[in-house]
C-alpha atoms as a PDB file:
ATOM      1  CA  UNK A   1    -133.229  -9.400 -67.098  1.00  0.00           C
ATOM      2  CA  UNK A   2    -135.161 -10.927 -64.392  1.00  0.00           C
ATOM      3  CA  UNK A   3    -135.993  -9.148 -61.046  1.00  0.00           C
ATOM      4  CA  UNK A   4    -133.892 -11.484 -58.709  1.00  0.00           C
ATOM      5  CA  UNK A   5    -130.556 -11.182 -61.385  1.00  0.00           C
ATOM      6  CA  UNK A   6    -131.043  -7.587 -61.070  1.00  0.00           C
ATOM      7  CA  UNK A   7    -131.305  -7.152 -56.938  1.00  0.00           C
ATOM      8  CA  UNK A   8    -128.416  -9.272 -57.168  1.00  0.00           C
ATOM      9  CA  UNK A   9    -126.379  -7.349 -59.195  1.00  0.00           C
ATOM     10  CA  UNK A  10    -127.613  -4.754 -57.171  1.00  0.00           C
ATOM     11  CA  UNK A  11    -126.298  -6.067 -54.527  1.00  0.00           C
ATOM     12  CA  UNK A  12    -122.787  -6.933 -55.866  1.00  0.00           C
ATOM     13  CA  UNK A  13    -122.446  -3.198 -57.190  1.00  0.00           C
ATOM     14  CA  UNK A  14    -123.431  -2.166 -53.465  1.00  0.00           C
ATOM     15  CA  UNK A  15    -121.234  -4.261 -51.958  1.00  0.00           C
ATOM     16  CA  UNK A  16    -118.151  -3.239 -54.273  1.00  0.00           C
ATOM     17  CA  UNK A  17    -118.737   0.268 -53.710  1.00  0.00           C
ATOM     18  CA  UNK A  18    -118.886  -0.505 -49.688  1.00  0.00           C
ATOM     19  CA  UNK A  19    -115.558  -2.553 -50.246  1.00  0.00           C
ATOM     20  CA  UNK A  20    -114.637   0.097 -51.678  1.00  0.00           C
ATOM     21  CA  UNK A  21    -115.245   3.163 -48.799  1.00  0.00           C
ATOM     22  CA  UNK A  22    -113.707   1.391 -46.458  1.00  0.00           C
ATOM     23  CA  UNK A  23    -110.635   1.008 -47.927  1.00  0.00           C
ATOM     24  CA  UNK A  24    -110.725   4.543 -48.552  1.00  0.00           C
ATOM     25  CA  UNK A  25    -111.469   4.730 -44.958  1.00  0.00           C
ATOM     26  CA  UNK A  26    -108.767   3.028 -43.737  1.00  0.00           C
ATOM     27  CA  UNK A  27    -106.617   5.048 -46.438  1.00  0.00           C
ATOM     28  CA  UNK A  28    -107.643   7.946 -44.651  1.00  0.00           C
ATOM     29  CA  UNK A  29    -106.908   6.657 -41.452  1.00  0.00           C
ATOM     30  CA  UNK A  30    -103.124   4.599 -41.727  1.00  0.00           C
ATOM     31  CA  UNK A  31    -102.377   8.348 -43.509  1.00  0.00           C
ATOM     32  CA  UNK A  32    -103.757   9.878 -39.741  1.00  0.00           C
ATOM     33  CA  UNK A  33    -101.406   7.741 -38.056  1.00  0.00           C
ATOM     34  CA  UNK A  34     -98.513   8.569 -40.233  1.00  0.00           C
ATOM     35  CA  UNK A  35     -98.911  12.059 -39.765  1.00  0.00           C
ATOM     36  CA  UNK A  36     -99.424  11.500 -36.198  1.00  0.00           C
ATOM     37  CA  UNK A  37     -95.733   9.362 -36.190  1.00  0.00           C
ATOM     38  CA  UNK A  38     -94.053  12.073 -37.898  1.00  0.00           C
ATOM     39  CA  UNK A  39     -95.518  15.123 -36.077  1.00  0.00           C
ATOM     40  CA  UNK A  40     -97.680  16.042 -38.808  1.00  0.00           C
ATOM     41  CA  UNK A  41     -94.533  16.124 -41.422  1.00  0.00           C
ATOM     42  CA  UNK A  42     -95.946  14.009 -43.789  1.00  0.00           C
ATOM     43  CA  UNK A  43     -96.749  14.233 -47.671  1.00  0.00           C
ATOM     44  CA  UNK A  44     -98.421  10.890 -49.436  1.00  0.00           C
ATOM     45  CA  UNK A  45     -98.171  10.424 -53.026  1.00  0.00           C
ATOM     46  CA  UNK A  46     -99.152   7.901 -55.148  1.00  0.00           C
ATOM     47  CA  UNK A  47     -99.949   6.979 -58.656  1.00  0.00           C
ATOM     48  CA  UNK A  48    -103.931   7.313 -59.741  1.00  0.00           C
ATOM     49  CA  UNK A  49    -103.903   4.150 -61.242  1.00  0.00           C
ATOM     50  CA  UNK A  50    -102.578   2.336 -57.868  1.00  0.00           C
ATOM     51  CA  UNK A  51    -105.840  -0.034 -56.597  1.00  0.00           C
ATOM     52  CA  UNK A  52    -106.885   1.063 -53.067  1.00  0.00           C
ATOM     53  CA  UNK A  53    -106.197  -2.278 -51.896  1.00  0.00           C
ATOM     54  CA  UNK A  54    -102.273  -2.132 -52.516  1.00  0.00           C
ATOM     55  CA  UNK A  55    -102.052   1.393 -51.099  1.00  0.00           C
ATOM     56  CA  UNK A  56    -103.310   0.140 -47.668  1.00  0.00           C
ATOM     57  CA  UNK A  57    -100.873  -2.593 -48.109  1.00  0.00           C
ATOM     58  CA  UNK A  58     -98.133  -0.173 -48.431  1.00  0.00           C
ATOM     59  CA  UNK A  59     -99.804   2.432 -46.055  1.00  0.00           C
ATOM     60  CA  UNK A  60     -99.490  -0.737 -43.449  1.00  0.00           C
ATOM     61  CA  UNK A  61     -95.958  -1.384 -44.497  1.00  0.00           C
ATOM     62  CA  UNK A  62     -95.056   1.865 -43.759  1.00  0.00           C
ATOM     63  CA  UNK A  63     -96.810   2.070 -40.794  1.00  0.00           C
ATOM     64  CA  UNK A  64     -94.899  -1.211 -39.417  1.00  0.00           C
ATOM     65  CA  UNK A  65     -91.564   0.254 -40.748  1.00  0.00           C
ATOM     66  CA  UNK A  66     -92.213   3.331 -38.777  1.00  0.00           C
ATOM     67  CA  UNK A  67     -93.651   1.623 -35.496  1.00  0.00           C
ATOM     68  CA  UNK A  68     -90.166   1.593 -34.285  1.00  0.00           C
ATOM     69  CA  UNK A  69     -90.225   0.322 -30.641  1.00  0.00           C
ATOM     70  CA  UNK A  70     -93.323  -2.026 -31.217  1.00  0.00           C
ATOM     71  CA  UNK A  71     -91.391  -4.408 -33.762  1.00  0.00           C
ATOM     72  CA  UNK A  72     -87.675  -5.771 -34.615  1.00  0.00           C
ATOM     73  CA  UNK A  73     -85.286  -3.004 -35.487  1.00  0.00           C
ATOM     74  CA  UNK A  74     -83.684  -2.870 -39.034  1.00  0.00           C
ATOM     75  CA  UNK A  75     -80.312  -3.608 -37.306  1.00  0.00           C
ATOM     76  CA  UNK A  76     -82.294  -6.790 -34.680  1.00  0.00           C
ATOM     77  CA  UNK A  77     -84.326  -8.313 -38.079  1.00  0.00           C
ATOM     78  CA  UNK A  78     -80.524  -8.074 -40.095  1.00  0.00           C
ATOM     79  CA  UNK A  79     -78.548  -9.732 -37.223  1.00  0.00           C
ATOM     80  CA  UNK A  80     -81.415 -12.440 -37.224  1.00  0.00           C
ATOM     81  CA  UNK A  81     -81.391 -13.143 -41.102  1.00  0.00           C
ATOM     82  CA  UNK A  82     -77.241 -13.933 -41.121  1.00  0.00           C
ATOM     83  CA  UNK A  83     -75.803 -10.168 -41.036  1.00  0.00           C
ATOM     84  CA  UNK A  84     -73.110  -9.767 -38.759  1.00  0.00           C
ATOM     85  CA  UNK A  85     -72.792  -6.452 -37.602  1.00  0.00           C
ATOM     86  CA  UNK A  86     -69.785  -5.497 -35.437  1.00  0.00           C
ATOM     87  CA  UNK A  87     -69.125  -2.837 -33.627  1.00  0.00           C
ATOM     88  CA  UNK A  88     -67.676   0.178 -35.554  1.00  0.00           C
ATOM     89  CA  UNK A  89     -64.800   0.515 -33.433  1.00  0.00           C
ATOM     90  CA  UNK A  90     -63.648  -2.846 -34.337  1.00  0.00           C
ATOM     91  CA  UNK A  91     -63.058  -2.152 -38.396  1.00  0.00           C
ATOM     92  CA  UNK A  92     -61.072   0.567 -40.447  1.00  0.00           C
ATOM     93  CA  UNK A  93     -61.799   2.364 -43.523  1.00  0.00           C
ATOM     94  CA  UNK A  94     -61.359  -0.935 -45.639  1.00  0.00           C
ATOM     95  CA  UNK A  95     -63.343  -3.203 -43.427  1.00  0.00           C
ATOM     96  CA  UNK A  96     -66.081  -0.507 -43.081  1.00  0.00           C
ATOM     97  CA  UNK A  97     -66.775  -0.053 -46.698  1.00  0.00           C
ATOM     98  CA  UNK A  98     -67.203  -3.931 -46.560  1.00  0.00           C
ATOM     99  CA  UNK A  99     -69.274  -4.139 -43.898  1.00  0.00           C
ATOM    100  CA  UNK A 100     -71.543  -0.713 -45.381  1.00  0.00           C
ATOM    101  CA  UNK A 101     -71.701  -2.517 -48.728  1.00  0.00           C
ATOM    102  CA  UNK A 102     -73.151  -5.583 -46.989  1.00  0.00           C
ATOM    103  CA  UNK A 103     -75.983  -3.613 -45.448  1.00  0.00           C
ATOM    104  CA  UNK A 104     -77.122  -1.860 -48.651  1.00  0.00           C
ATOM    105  CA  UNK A 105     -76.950  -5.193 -50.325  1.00  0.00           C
ATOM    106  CA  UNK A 106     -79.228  -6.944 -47.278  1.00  0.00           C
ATOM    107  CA  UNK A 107     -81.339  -3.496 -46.940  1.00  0.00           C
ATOM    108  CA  UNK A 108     -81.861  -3.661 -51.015  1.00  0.00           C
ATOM    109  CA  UNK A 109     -83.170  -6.852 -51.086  1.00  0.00           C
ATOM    110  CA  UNK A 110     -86.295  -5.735 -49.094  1.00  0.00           C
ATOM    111  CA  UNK A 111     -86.417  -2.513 -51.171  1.00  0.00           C
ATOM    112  CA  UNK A 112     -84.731   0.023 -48.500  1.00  0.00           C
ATOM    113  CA  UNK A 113     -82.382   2.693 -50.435  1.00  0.00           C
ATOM    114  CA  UNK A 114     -79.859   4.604 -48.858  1.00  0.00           C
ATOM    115  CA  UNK A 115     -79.444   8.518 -49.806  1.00  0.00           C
ATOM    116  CA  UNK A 116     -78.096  11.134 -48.016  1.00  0.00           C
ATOM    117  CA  UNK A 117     -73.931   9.740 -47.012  1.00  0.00           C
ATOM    118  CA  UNK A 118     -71.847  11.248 -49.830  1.00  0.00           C
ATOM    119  CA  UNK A 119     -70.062  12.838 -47.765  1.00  0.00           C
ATOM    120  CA  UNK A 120     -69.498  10.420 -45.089  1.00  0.00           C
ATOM    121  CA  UNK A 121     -66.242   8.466 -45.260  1.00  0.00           C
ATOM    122  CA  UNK A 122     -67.010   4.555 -44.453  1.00  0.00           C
ATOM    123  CA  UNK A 123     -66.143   4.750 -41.118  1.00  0.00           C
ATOM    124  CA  UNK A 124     -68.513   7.873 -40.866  1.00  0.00           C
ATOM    125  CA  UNK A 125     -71.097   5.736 -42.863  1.00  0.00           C
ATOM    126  CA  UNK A 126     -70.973   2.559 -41.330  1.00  0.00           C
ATOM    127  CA  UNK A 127     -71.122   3.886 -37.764  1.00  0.00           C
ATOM    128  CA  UNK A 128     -73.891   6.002 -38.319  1.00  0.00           C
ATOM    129  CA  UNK A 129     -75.678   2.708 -39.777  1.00  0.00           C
ATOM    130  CA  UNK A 130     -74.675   1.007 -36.571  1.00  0.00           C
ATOM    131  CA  UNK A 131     -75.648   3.580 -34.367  1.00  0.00           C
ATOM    132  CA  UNK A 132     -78.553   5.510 -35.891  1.00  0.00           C
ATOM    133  CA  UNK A 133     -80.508   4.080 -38.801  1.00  0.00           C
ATOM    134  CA  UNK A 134     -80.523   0.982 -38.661  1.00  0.00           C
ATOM    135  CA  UNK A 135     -82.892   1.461 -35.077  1.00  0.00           C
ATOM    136  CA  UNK A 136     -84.547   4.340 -36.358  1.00  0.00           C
ATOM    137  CA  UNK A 137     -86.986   1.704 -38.479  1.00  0.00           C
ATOM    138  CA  UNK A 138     -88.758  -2.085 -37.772  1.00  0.00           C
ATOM    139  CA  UNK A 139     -87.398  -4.700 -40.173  1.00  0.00           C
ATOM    140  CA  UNK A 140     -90.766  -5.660 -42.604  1.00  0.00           C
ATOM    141  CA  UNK A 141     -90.847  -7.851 -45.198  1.00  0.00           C
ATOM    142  CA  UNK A 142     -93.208  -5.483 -47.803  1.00  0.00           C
ATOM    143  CA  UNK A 143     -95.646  -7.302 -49.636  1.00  0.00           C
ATOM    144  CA  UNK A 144     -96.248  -5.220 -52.878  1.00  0.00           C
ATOM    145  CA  UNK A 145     -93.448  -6.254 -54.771  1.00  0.00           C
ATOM    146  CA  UNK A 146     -93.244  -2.820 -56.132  1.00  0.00           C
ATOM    147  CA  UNK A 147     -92.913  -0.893 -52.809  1.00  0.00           C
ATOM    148  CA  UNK A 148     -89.670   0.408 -51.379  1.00  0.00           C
ATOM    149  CA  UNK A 149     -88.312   2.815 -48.994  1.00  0.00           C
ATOM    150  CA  UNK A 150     -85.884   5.518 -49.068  1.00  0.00           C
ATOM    151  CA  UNK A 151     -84.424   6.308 -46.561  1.00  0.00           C
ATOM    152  CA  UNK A 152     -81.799   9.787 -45.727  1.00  0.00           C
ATOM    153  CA  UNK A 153     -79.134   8.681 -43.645  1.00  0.00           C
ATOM    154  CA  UNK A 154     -78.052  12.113 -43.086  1.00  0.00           C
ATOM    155  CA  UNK A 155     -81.480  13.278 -41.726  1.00  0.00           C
ATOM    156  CA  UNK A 156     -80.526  16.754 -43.498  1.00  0.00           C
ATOM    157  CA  UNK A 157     -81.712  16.142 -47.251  1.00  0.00           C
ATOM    158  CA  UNK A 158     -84.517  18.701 -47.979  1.00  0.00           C
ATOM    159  CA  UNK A 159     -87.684  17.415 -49.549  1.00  0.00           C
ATOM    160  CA  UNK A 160     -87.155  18.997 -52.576  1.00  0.00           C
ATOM    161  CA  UNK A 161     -83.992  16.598 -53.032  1.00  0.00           C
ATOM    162  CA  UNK A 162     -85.480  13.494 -51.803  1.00  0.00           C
ATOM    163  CA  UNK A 163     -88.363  13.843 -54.633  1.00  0.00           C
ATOM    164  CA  UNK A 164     -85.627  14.478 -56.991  1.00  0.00           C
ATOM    165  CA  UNK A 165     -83.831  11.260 -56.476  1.00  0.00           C
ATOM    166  CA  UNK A 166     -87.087  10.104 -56.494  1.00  0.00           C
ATOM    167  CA  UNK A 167     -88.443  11.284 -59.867  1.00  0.00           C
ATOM    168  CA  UNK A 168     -84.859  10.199 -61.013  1.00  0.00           C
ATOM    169  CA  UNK A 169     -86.163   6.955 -60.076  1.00  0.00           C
ATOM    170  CA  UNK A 170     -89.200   6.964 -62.655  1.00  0.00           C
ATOM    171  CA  UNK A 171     -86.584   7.847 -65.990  1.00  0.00           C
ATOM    172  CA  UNK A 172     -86.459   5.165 -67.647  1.00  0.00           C
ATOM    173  CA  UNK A 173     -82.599   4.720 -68.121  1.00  0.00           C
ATOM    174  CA  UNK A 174     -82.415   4.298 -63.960  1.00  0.00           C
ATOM    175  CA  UNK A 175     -83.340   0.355 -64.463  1.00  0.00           C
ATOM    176  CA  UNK A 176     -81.483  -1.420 -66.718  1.00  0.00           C
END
């Protein structure tokens, strides 16, 4: 091999490992803000064999989905792509099911999963959609196609249960 084929490949290899430290580096720092957003309550996990380039994707997504007050609210971004959401008051038991099943369908299609309201009725449900989560997060459109979000409606799942429904998530029999 020639000296100039070797300085550049030299020179590729340095620049892939530069590519590569400051994705790292801005890893390190969208997990900084994170923390930061959720008062230093947060735990990061992810998959070894996940390139550093989709995990700042998603670290970004979830950054944007929890910059509430600097983007469209969950229940704003809905309203603007067709969902009609009236006020609670204005529907019964039936009509609130409807209207709850409606917004797990719309939240579903950009990944978002609801836990955490088995023991709401769907008036209980659909009015604390209405009036809590769905402005506790900023509607974004993820771009990993294999990101999603769960999210506890009831604020009041412990961690250990959330990674359970989690690692639920990974058995194979949960797709089908």
């Amino acid at each position: 091999m020639g000296r100039v084929s070797r300085e550049r490949r030299e020179r590729r290899n340095g620049d892939v490992a530069g590519d590569l430290e400051k994705r790292l580096d801005r890893i390190r720092e969208l997990q900084e803000e994170l923390k930061r957003l959720a008062d230093g309550d947060a735990v990061f996990s992810y998959s070894k064999l996940c390139p550093p380039e989709d995990l700042v994707t998603d670290l970004e997504d979830i950054l944007a989905f929890e910059s509430v007050g600097t983007g469209t609210s969950l229940f704003d971004g809905l309203q603007e792509h067709g969902l009609d959401l009236p006020h609670p008051e204005k529907l019964d038991e039936e009509q609130s099911a409807l209207k709850a099943g409606e917004v797990f369908e719309a939240l579903a299609r950009m990944r978002i999963f609801l836990i955490g309201f088995d023991h709401m009725s769907a008036r209980e449900l659909y009015s604390t959609l209405w009036h809590q989560t769905l402005w506790e997060a900023c509607y974004v459109e993820k771009r990993n196609q294999g990101a999603f979000t769960i999210v506890d409606v009831s604020h009041s799942l412990p961690r250990s249960e959330v990674l359970k429904y989690l690692e639920s998530m990974r058995m194979p029999d949960f797709v089908h």
